[in-house]
Protein backbone atom coordinates (compact mmCIF):
# COMPACT_ATOMS: atom_id res chain seq x y z
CA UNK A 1 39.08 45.88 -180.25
CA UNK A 2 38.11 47.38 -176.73
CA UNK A 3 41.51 49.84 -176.77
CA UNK A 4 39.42 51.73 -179.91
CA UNK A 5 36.54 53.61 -180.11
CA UNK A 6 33.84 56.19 -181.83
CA UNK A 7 31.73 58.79 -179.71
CA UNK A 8 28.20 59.18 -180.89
CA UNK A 9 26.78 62.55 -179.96
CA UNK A 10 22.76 63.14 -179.99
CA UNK A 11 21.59 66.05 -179.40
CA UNK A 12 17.98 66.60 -178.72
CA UNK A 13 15.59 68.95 -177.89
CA UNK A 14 15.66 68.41 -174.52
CA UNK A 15 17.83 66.31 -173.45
CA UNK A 16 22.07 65.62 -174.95
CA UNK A 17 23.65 61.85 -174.57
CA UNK A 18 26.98 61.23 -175.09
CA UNK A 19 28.61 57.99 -175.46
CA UNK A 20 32.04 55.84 -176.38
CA UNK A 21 31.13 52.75 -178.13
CA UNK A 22 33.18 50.03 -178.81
CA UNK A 23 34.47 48.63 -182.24
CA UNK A 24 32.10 45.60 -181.70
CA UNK A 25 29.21 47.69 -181.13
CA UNK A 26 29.32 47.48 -176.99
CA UNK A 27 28.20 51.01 -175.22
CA UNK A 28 30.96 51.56 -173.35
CA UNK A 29 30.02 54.81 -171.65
CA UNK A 30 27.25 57.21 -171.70
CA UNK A 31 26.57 60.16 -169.96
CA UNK A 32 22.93 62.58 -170.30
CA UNK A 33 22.70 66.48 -169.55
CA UNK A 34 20.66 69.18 -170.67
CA UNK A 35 20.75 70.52 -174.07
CA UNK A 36 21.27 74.09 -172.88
CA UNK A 37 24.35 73.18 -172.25
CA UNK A 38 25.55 73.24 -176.28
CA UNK A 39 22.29 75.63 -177.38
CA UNK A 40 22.55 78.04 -175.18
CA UNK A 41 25.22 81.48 -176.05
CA UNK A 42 25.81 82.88 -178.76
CA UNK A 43 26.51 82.42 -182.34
CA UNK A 44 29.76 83.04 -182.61
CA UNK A 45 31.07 80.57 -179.85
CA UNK A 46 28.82 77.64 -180.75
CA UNK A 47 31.00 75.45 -182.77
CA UNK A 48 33.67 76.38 -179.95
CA UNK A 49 31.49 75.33 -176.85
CA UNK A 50 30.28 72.44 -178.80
CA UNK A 51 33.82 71.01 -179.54
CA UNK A 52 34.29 71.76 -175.51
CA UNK A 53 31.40 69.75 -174.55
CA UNK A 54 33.01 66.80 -176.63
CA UNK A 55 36.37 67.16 -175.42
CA UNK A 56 35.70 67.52 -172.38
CA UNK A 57 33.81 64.27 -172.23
CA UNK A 58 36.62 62.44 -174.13
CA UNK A 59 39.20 63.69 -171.36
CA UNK A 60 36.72 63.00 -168.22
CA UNK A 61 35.46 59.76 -169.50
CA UNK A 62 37.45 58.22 -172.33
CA UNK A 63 40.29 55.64 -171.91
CA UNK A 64 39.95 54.18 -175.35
CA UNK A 65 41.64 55.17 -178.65
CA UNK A 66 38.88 57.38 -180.48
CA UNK A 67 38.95 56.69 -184.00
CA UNK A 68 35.57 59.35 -185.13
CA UNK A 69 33.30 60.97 -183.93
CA UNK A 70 29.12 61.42 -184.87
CA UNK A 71 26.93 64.37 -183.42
CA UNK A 72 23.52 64.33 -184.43
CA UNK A 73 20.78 67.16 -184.44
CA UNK A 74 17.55 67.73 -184.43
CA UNK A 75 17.74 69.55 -187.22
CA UNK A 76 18.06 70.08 -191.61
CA UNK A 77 21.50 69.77 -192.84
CA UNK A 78 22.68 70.14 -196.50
CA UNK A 79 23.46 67.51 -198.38
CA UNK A 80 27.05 66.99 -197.40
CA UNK A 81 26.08 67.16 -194.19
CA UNK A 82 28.57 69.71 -193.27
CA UNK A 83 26.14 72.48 -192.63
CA UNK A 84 23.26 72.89 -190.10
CA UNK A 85 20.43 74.27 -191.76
CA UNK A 86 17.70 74.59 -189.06
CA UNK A 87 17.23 73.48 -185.50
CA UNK A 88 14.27 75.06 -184.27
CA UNK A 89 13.75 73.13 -181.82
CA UNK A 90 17.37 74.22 -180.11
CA UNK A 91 16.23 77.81 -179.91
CA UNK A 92 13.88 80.77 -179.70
CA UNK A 93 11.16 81.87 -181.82
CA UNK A 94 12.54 79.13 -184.51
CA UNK A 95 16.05 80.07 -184.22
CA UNK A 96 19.21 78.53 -183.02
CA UNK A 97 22.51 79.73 -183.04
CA UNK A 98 23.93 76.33 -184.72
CA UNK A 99 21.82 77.88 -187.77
CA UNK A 100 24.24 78.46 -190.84
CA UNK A 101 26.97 77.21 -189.38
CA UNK A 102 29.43 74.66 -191.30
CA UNK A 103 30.25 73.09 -187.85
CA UNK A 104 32.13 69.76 -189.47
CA UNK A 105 34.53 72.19 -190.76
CA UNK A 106 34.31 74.05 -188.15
CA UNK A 107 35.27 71.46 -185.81
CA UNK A 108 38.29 71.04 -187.24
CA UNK A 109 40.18 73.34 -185.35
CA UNK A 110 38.76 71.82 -181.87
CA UNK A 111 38.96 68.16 -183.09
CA UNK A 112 41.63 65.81 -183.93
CA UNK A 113 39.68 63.18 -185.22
CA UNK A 114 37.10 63.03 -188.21
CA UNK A 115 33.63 64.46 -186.81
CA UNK A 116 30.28 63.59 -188.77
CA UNK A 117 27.36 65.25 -188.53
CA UNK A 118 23.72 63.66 -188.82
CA UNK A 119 19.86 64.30 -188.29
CA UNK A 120 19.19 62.64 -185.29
CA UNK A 121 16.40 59.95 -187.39
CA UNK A 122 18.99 59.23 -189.15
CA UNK A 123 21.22 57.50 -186.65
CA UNK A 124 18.09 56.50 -184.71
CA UNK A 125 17.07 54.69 -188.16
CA UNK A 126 20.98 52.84 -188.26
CA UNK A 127 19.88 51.76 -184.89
CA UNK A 128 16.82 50.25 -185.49
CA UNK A 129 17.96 48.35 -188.68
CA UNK A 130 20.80 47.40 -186.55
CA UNK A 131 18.35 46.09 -183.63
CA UNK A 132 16.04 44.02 -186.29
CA UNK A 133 18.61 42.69 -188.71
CA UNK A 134 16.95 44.16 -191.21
CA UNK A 135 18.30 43.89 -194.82
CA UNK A 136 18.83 46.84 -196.48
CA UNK A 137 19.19 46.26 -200.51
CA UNK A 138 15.98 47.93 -200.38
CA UNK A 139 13.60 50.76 -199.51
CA UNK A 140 13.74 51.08 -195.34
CA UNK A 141 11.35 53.87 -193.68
CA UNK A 142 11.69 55.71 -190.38
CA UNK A 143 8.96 57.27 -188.91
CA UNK A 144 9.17 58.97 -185.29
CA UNK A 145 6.96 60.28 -183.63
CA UNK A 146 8.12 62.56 -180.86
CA UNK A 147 7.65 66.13 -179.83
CA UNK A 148 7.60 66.75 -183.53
CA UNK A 149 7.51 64.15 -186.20
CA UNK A 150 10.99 63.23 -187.49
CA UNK A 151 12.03 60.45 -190.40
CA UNK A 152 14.76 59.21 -192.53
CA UNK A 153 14.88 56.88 -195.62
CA UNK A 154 17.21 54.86 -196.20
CA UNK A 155 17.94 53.01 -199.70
CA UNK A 156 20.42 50.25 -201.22
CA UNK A 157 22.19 51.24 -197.56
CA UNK A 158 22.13 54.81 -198.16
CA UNK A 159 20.10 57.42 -196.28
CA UNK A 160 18.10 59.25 -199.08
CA UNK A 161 19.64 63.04 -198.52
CA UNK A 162 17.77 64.80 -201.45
CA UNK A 163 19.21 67.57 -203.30
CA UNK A 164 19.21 70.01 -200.75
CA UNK A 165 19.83 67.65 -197.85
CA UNK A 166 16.02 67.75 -196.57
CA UNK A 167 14.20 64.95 -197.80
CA UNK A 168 11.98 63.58 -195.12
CA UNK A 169 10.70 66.14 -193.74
CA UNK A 170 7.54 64.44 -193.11
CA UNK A 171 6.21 66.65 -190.00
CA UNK A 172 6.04 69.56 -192.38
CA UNK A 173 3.82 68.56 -194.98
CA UNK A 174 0.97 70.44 -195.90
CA UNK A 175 -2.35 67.79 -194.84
CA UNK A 176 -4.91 69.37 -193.41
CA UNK A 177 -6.67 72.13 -193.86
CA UNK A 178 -7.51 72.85 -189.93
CA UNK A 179 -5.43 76.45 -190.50
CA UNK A 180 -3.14 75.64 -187.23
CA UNK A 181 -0.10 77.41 -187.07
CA UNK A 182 3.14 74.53 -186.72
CA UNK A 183 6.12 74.98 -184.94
CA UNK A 184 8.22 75.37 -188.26
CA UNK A 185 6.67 79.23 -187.86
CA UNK A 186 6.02 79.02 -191.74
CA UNK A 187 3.03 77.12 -192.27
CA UNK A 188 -0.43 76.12 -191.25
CA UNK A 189 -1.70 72.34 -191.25
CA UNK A 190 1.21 70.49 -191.39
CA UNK A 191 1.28 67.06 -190.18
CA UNK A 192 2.87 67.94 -187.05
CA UNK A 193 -0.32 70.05 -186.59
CA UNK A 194 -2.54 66.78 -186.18
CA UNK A 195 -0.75 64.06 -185.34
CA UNK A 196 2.44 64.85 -183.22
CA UNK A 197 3.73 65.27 -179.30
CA UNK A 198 3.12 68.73 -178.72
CA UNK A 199 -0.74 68.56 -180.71
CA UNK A 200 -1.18 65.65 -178.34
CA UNK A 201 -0.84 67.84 -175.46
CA UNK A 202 -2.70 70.32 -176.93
CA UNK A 203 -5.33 67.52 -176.59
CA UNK A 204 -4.87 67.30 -173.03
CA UNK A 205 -5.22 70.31 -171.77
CA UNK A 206 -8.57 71.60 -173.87
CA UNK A 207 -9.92 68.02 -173.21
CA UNK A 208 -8.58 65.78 -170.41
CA UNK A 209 -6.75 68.60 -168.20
CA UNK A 210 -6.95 66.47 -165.24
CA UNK A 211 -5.38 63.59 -166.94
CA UNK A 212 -1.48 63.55 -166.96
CA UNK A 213 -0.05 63.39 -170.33
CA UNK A 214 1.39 59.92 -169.70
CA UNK A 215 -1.50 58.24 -168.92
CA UNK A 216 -3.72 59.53 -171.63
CA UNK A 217 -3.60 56.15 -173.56
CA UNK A 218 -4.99 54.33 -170.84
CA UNK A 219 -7.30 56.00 -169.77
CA UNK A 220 -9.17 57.59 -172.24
CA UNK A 221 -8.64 56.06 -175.74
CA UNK A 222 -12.15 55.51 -176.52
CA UNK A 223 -12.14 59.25 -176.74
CA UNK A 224 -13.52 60.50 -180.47
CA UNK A 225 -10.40 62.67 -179.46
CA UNK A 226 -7.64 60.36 -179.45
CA UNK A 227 -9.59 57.75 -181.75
CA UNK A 228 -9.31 60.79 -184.55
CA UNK A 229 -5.64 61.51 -182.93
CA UNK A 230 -4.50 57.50 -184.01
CA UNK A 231 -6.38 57.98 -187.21
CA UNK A 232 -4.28 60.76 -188.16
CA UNK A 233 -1.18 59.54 -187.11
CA UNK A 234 -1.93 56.58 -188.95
CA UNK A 235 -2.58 59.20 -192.25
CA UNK A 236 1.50 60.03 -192.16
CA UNK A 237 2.38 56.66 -191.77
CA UNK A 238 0.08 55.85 -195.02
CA UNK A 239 1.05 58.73 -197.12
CA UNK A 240 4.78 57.55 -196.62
CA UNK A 241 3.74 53.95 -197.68
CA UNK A 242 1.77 55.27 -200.76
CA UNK A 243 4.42 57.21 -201.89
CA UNK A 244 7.55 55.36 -201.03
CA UNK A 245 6.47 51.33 -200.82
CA UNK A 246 9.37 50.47 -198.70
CA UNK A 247 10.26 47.27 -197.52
CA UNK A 248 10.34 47.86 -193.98
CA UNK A 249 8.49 51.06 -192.22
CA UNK A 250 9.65 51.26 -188.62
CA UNK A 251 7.75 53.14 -186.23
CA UNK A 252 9.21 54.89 -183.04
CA UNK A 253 9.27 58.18 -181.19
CA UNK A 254 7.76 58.24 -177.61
CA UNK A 255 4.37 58.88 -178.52
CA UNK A 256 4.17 54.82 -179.37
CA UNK A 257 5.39 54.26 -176.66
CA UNK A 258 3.65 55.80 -174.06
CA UNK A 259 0.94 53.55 -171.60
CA UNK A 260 -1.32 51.73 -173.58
CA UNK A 261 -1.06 52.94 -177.26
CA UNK A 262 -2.87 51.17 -179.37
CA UNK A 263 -0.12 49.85 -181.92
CA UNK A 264 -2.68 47.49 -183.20
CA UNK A 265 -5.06 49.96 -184.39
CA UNK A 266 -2.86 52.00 -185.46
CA UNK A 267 -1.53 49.63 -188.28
CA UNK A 268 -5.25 48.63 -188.80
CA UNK A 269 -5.97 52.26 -189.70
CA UNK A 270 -3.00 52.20 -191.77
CA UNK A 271 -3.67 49.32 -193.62
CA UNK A 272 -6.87 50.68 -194.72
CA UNK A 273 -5.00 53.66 -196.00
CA UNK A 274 -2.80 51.92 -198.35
CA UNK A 275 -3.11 51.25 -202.18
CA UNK A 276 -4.64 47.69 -202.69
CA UNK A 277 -3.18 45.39 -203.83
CA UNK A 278 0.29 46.92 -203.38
CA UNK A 279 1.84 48.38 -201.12
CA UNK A 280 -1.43 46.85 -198.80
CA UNK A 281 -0.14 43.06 -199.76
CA UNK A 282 3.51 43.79 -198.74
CA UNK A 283 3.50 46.55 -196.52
CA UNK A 284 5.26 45.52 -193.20
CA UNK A 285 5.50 47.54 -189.77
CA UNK A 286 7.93 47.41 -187.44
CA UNK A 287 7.90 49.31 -184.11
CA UNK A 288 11.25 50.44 -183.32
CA UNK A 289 13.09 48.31 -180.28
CA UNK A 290 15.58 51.56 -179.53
CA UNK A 291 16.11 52.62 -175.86
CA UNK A 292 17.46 56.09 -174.83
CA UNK A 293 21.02 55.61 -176.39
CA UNK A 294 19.65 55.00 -179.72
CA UNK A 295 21.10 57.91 -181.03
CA UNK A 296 24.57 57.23 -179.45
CA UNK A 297 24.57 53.43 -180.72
CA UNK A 298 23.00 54.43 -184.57
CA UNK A 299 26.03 57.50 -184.66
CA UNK A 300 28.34 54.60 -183.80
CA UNK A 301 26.68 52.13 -186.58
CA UNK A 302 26.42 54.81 -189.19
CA UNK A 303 30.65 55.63 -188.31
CA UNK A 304 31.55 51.97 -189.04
CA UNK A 305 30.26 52.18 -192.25
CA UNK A 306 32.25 55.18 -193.06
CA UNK A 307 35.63 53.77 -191.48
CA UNK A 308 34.57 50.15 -193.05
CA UNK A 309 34.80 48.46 -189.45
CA UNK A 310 33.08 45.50 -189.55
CA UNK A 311 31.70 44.23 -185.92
């Protein structure tokens, strides 16, 4: 099983891990560098630089047969997941040069082996499932909470793609009426405007500038500023279980896990925001156990499934 292999690719905003993972679900290899390294250039030589970065990789660091291959972006794909959308967070001004591009296809002339591409919750979401043994012949939620606010669904043991390929897009809702431009550079109040990485440090510096960002949790939660920051993030997290009554809702993303977030509270808040009797009576949150290679481990999860490789 160890001579064969599947490379999971994530790509995120800051940072891009690459890893080999075994058929039995053992990281092999990973290795972490900047993600200017496949966003930066131009348009025309992205899906060319990005099949470099892989193959280069493969032929520095790869002994193993490799049977497929899963890159995942920050970003909305179609439906066939074939074609990046938008990855804002990969470029200027809202744009990145991935941005229309059919790169599985486009890969093809670079790559050997079958490439699939992913949003980067999803594979984080195969992770977690993976990590808690959770059963899947129902409704499983996602939530991260990050920079941004990412999510996936995933139902019967599918991830819910919508008819577009966009469903989920949770950060980008329309709930409050505060007016604050989001990062999507199309509308004002989304959820990302109250409840996500980059609002948080908004937070800091009007309020707590001498406080570093990490330690902002422990030291001043009893803040009506981060008490109304929970309560909000606490709003997405109930507006998903109103609408969606899943089985499982895991919860991830950095922002949980920072110094001293209040995890407890935060479900209590929830709680209080759900439907009674259902989904209150059922509703169950998980916090997501993933490390930094999540994305690498869930590409190599979701790429069993597709080659029907049972570890």
């Amino acid at each position: 099983m160890s001579e064969k292999c599947v490379i999971g690719l994530d790509i995120g905003g800051t940072n891009a891990r690459i890893g080999a993972v075994a058929l039995n679900g053992t990281l092999l290899h990973s290795r972490i560098s900047s993600s200017r390294e496949i966003a930066d250039g131009s348009a025309e030589d992205a899906i060319k630089d990005l099949a470099s970065f892989i193959n280069t990789y493969i032929q520095e660091f790869v002994t193993q047969e490799v049977l497929a291959i899963g890159v995942a972006f920050p970003a909305t794909l179609d439906a066939n997941r074939k074609i990046l959308y938008s990855a804002s967070n990969l470029g200027k001004d809202a744009k990145c040069r991935f941005d229309g591009l059919n790169i599985v296809d486009g890969l093809k002339e670079w790559i050997s082996v079958p490439v699939f591409l992913g949003k980067d919750t999803d594979f984080i979401l195969y992770n977690d499932i993976h990590e808690l043994n959770l059963e899947t012949s129902n409704m499983i939620a996602g939530i991260y909470f990050g920079t941004g606010i990412g999510s996936s669904f995933l139902y019967r043991g599918e991830t819910i793609y919508g008819n577009d390929g966009v469903t989920g897009e949770i950060g980008h809702l329309p709930i409050s009426d505060n007016r604050r431009k989001c990062t999507c550079n199309e509308r004002q109040g989304c959820c990302e405007t109250i409840a996500s990485g980059w609002r948080l440090t908004e937070i800091q510096k009007e309020h707590f500038p001498d406080t570093p960002l990490p330690e902002l949790f422990k030291k001043h939660l009893d803040s009506p500023e981060l008490q109304t920051f929970v309560y909000d993030m606490a709003k997405v997290i109930a507006l998903t279980g109103n609408l969606l009554n899943s089985a499982y809702t895991v919860i991830g993303g950095g922002l949980v896990n920072m110094d001293s977030f209040p995890r407890e509270l935060l479900l209590k808040h929830t709680l209080q925001m759900l439907r009674h009797p259902y989904p209150r009576d059922t509703f169950q949150m998980l916090f997501s156990p993933s490390g930094q290679n999540a994305g690498i481990l869930g590409a190599a999860q979701f790429l069993f499934k597709k080659l029907n490789v049972n570890d």
